[in-house]
Protein backbone atom coordinates (compact mmCIF):
# COMPACT_ATOMS: atom_id res chain seq x y z
CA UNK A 1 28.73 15.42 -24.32
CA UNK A 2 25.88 15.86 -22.06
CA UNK A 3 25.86 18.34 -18.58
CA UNK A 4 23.41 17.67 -15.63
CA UNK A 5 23.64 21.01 -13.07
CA UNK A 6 21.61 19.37 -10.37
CA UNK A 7 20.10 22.50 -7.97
CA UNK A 8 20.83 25.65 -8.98
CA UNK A 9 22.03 28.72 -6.85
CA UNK A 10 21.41 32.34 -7.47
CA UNK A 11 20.81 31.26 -11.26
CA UNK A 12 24.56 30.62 -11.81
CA UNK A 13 23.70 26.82 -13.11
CA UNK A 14 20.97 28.07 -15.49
CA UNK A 15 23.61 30.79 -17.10
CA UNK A 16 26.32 27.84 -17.26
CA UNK A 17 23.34 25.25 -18.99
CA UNK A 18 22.70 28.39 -21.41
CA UNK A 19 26.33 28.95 -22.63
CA UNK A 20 26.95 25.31 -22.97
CA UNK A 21 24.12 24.88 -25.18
CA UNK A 22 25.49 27.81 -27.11
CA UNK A 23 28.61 26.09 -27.42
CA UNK A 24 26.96 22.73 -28.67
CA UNK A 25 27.08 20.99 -25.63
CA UNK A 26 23.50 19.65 -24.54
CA UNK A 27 23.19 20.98 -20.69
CA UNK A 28 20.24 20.66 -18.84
CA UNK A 29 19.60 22.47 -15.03
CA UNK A 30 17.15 19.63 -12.65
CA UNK A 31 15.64 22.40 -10.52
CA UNK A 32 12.49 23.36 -7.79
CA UNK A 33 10.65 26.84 -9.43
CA UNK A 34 12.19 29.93 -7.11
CA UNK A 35 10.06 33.13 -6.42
CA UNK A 36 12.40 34.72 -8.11
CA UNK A 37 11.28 33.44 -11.58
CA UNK A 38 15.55 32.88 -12.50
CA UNK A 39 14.94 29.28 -13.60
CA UNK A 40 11.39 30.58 -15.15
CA UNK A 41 13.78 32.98 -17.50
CA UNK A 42 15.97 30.48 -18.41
CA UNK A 43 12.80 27.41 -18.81
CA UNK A 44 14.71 26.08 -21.91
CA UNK A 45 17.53 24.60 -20.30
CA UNK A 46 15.46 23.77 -16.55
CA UNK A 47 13.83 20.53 -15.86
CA UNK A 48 11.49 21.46 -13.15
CA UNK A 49 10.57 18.89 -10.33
CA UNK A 50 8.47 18.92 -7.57
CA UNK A 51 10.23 19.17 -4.38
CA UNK A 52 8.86 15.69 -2.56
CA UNK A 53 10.25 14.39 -6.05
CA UNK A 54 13.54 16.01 -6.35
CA UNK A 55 16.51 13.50 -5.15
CA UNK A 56 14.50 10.42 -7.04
CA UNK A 57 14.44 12.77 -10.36
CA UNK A 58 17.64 13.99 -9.86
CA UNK A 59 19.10 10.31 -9.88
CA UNK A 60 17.15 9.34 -12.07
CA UNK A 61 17.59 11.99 -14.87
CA UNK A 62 21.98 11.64 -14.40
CA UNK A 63 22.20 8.03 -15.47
CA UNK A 64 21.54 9.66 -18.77
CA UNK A 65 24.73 12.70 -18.64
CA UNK A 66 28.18 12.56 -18.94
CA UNK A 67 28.95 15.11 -16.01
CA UNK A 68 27.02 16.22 -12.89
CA UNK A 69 27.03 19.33 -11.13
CA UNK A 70 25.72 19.13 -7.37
CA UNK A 71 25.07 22.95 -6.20
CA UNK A 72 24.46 22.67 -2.12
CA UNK A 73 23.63 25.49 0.34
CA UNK A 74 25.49 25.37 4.08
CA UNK A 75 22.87 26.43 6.49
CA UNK A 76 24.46 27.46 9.69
C-alpha cells in the first residue's frame, strides 16, 4: 500500500508519513519548504515542490498511491 499526504499542516502529515513507513507502509508527504524547517526534519518522507508547481505535482505524483490525504487551511 502506498500513502500520498498532499500539504502538510503544523508537521502532522510528515509525523503520519514517518510512522507509516515504520510500519511498512511506503508514505510519502508532497510539500512547499516552511521557515520552520518541519518538513526539512522529516526530508526522508517529503517530496518538495516549488509553489508555482504544486497542484500539477501534486496530481501528478497521486496517480501513483493508493490513498490521498488533502490537508487545507480556512482563511477567514
Amino acid at each position: 500500500m502506498k500513502i500520498l499526504h498532499i500539504n502538510d499542516q503544523a508537521g502532522v502529515a510528515c509525523i503520519l508519513a514517518k510512522f507509516q513507513e515504520k510500519q511498512g507502509v511506503e508514505s510519502k508527504v508532497i510539500a512547499i519548504a516552511d521557515k520552520y524547517g518541519i518538513k526539512e526534519y522529516y526530508k526522508n518522507n517529503v517530496i518538495f515542490v516549488d509553489k508555482e508547481n504544486f497542484y500539477s505535482a501534486s496530481l501528478n505524483e497521486s496517480a501513483s498511491y493508493d490513498i490521498i490525504y488533502i490537508y487545507t487551511v480556512l482563511m477567514h
